[in-house]
C-alpha atoms as a PDB file:
ATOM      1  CA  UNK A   1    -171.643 -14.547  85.111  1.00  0.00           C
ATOM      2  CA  UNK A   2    -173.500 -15.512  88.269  1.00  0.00           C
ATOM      3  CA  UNK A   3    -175.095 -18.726  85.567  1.00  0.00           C
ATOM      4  CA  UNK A   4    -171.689 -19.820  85.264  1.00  0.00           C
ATOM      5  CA  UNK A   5    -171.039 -19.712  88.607  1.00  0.00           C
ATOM      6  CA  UNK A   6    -174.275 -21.493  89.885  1.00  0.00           C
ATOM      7  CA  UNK A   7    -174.059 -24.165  87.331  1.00  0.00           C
ATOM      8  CA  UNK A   8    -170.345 -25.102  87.616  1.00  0.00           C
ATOM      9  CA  UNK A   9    -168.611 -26.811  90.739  1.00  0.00           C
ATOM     10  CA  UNK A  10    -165.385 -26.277  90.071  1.00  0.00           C
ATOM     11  CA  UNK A  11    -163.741 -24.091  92.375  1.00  0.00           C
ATOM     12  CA  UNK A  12    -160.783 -22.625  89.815  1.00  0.00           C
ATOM     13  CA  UNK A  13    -163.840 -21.748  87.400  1.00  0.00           C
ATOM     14  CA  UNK A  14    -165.740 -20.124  89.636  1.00  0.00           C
ATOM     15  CA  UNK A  15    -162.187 -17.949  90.742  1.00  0.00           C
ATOM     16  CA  UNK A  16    -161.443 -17.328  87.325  1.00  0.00           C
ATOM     17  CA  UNK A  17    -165.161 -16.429  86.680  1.00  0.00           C
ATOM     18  CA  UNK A  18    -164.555 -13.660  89.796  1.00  0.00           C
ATOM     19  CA  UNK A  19    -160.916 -12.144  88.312  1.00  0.00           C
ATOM     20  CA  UNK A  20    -162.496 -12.210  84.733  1.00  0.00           C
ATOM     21  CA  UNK A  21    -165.390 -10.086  85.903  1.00  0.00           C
ATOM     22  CA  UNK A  22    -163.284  -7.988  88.080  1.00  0.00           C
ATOM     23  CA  UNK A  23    -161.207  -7.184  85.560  1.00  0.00           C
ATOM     24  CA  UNK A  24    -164.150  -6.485  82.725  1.00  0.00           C
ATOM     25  CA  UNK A  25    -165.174  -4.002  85.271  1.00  0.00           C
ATOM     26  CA  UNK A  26    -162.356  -2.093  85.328  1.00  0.00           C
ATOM     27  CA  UNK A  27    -162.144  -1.727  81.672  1.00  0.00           C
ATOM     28  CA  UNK A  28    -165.675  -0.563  81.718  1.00  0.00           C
ATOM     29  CA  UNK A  29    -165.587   1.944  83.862  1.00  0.00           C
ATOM     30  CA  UNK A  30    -162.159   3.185  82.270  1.00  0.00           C
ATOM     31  CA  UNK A  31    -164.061   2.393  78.724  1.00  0.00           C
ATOM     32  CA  UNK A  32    -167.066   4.835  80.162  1.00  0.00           C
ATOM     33  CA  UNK A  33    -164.578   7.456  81.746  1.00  0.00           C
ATOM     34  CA  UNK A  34    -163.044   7.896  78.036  1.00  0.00           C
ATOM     35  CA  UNK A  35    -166.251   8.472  76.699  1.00  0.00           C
ATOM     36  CA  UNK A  36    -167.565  10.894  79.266  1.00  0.00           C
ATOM     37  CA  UNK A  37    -164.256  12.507  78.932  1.00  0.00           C
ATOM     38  CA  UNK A  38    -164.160  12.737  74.660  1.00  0.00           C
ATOM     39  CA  UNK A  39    -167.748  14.561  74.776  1.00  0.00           C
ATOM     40  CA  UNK A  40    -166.889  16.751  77.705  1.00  0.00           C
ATOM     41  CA  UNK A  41    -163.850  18.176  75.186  1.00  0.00           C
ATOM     42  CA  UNK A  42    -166.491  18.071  71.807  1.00  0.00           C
ATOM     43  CA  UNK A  43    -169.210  19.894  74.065  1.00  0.00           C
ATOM     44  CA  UNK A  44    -166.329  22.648  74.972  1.00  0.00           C
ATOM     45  CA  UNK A  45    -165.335  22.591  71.599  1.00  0.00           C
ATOM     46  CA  UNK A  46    -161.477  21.695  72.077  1.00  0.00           C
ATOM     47  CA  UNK A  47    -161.050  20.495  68.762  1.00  0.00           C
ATOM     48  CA  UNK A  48    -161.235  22.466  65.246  1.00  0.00           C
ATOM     49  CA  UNK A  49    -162.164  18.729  63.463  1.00  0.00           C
ATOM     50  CA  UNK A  50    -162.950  15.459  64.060  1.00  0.00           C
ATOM     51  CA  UNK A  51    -159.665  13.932  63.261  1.00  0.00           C
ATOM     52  CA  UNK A  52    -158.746  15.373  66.193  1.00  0.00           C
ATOM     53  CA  UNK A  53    -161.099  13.521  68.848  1.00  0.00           C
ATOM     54  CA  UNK A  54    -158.736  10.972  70.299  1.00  0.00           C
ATOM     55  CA  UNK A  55    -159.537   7.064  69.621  1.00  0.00           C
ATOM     56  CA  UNK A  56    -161.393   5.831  72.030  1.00  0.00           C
ATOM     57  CA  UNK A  57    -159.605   2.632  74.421  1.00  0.00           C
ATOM     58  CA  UNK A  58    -160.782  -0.840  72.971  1.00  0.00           C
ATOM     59  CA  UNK A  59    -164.251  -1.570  73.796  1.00  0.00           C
ATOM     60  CA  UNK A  60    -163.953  -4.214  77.034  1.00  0.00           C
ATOM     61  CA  UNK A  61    -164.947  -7.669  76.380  1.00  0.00           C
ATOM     62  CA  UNK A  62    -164.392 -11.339  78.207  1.00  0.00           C
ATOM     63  CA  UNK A  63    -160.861 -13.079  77.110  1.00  0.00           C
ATOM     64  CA  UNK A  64    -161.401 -15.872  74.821  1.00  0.00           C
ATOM     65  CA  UNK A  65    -160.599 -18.289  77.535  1.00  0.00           C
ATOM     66  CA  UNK A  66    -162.965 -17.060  79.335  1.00  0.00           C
ATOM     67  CA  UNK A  67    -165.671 -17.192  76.643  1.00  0.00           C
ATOM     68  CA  UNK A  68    -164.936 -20.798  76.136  1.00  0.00           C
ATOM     69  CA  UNK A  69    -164.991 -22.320  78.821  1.00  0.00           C
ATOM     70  CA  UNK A  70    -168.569 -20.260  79.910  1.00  0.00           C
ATOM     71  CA  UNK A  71    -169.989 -21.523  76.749  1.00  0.00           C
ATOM     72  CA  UNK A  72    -168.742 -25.577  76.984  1.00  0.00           C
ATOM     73  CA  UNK A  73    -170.225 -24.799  80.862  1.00  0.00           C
ATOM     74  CA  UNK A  74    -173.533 -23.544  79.411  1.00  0.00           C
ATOM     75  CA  UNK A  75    -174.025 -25.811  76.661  1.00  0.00           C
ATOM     76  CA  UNK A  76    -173.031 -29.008  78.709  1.00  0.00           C
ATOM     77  CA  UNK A  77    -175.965 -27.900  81.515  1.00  0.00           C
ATOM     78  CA  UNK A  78    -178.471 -27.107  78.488  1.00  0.00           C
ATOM     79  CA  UNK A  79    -177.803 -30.723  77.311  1.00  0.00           C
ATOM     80  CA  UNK A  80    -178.298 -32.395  80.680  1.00  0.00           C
ATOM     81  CA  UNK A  81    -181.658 -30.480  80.988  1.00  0.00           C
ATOM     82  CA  UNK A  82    -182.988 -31.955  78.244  1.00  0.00           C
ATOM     83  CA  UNK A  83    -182.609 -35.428  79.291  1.00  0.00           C
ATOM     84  CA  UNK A  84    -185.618 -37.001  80.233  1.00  0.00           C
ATOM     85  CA  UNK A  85    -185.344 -39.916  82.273  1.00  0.00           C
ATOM     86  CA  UNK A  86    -186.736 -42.888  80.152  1.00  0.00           C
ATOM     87  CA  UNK A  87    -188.439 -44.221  83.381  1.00  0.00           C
ATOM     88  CA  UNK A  88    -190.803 -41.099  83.192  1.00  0.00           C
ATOM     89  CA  UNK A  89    -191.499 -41.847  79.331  1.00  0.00           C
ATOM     90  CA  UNK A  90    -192.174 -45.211  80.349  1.00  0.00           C
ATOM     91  CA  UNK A  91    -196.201 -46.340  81.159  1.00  0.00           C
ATOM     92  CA  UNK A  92    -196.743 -47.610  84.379  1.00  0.00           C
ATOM     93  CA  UNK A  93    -197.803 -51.272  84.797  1.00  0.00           C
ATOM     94  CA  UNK A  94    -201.679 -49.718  86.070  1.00  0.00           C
ATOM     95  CA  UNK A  95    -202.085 -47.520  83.096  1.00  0.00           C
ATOM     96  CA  UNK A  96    -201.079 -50.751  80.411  1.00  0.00           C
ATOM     97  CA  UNK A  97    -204.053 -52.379  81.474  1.00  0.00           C
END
């Protein structure tokens, strides 16, 4: 998150970047909670089976949007890091002769 933020200078990314990882917070800590709270009831033995263990909540993850946009961010600095400027491939006129 904070390499998306540091390598973009668009404002509404870098908001979105802070909602998006606001809100993939949340859903791990709820994601964690359910967890915690599914082997608290095995451990006290509150069910006779397995069926009976309640699904666990989706596991959290960054919209699609999201995902996009961090990867055309990412991929677009990779490529301008590679440029070399020709000038520095270039000999200088002292070392030619």
């Amino acid at each position: 998150m904070h390499r998306l933020v540091v390598n973009t200078e668009n404002e509404e990314t870098k908001q979105m970047a802070e909602v998006e990882m606001r809100r993939f917070e949340k859903k791990a800590t709820e994601y964690i909670s359910a967890v915690e709270n599914r082997l608290a009831m095995i451990q006290y033995k509150q069910f006779d089976n397995a069926e009976e263990i309640p699904e666990l909540p989706e596991f959290p993850v960054f919209s699609q949007e999201f995902r996009s946009i961090f990867e055309n961010i990412m991929k677009s600095r990779e490529k301008s890091a590679r440029v070399v400027p020709v000038f520095s491939l270039m000999k200088s006129p002292q070392s030619l002769k």
